[in-house]
C-alpha atoms as a PDB file:
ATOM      1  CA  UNK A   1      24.500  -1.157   4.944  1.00  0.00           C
ATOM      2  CA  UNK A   2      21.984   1.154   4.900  1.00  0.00           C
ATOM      3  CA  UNK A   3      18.353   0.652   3.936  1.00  0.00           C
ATOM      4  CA  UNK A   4      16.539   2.558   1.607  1.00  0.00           C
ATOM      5  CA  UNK A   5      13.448   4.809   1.849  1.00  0.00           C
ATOM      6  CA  UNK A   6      10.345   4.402   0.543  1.00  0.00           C
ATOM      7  CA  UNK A   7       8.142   7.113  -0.162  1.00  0.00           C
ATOM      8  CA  UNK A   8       4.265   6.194  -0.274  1.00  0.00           C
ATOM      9  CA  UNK A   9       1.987   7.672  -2.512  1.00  0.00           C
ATOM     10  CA  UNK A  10       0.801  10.275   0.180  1.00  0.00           C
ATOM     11  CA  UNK A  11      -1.412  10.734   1.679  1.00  0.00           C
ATOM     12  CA  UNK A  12      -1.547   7.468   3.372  1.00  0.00           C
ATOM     13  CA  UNK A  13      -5.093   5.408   4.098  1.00  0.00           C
ATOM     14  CA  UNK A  14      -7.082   7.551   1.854  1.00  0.00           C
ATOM     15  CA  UNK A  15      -8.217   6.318  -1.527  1.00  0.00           C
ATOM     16  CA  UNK A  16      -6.937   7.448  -4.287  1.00  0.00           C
ATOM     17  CA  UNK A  17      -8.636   6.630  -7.829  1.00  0.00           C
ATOM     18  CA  UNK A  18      -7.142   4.583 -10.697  1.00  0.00           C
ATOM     19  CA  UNK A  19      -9.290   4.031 -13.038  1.00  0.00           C
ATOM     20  CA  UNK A  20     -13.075   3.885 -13.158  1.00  0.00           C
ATOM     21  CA  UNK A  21     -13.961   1.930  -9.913  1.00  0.00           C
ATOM     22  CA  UNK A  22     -10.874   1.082  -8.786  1.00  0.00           C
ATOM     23  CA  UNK A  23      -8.756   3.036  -6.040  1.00  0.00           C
ATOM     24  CA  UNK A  24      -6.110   2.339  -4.086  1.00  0.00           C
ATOM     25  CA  UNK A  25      -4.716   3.196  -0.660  1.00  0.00           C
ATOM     26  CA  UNK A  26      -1.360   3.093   0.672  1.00  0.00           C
ATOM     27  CA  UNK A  27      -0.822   1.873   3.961  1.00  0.00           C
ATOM     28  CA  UNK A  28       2.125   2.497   6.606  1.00  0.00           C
ATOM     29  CA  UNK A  29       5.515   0.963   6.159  1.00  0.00           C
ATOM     30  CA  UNK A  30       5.936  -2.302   8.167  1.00  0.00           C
ATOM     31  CA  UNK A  31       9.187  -3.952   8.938  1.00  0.00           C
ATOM     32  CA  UNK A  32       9.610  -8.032   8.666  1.00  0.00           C
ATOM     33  CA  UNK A  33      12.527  -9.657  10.721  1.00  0.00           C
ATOM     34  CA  UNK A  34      14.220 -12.029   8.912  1.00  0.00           C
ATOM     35  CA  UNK A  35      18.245 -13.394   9.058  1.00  0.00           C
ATOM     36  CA  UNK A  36      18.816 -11.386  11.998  1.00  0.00           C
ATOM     37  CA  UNK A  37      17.842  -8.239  10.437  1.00  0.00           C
ATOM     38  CA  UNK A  38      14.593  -5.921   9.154  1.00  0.00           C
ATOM     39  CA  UNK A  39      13.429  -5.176   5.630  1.00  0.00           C
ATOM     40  CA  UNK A  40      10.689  -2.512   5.292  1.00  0.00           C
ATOM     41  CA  UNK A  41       7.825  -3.132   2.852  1.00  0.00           C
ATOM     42  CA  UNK A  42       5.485  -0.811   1.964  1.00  0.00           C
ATOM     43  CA  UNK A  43       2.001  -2.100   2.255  1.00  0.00           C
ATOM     44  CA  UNK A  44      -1.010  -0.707  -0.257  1.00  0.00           C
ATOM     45  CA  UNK A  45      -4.844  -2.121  -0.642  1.00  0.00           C
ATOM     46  CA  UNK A  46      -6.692  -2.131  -4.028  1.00  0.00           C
ATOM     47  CA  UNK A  47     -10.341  -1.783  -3.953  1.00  0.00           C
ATOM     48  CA  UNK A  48     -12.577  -2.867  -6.674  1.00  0.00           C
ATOM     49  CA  UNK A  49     -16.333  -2.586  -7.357  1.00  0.00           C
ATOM     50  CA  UNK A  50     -17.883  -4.992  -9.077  1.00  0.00           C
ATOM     51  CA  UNK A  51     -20.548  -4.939 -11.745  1.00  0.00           C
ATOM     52  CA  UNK A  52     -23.591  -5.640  -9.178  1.00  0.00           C
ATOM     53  CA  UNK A  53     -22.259  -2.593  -6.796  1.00  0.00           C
ATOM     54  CA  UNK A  54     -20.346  -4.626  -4.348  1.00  0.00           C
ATOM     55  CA  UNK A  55     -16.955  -4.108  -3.383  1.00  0.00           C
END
């Protein structure tokens, strides 16, 4: 069985706008063991900034 690729929304660990303050960044592929094999899962952070300023 082979496992499939994911492609991240390049380039990785930068932020990348949505919408009016929100962004996101995609992180690296990691791999989780699990029944004696690994699945890949693409990781991604969402920032948002709130109405005072803070994120």
């Amino acid at each position: 069985m082979t496992q499939p690729d994911f492609a991240l929304y390049e380039p990785i660990g930068t932020l990348k706008a949505v919408d009016e303050n929100i962004w996101i960044a995609d992180g690296p592929i990691v791999k989780m063991a699990m029944y004696g094999t690994s699945i890949p899962f693409p990781t991604r952070m969402t920032l948002v900034r709130l109405r005072n300023g803070e994120f």
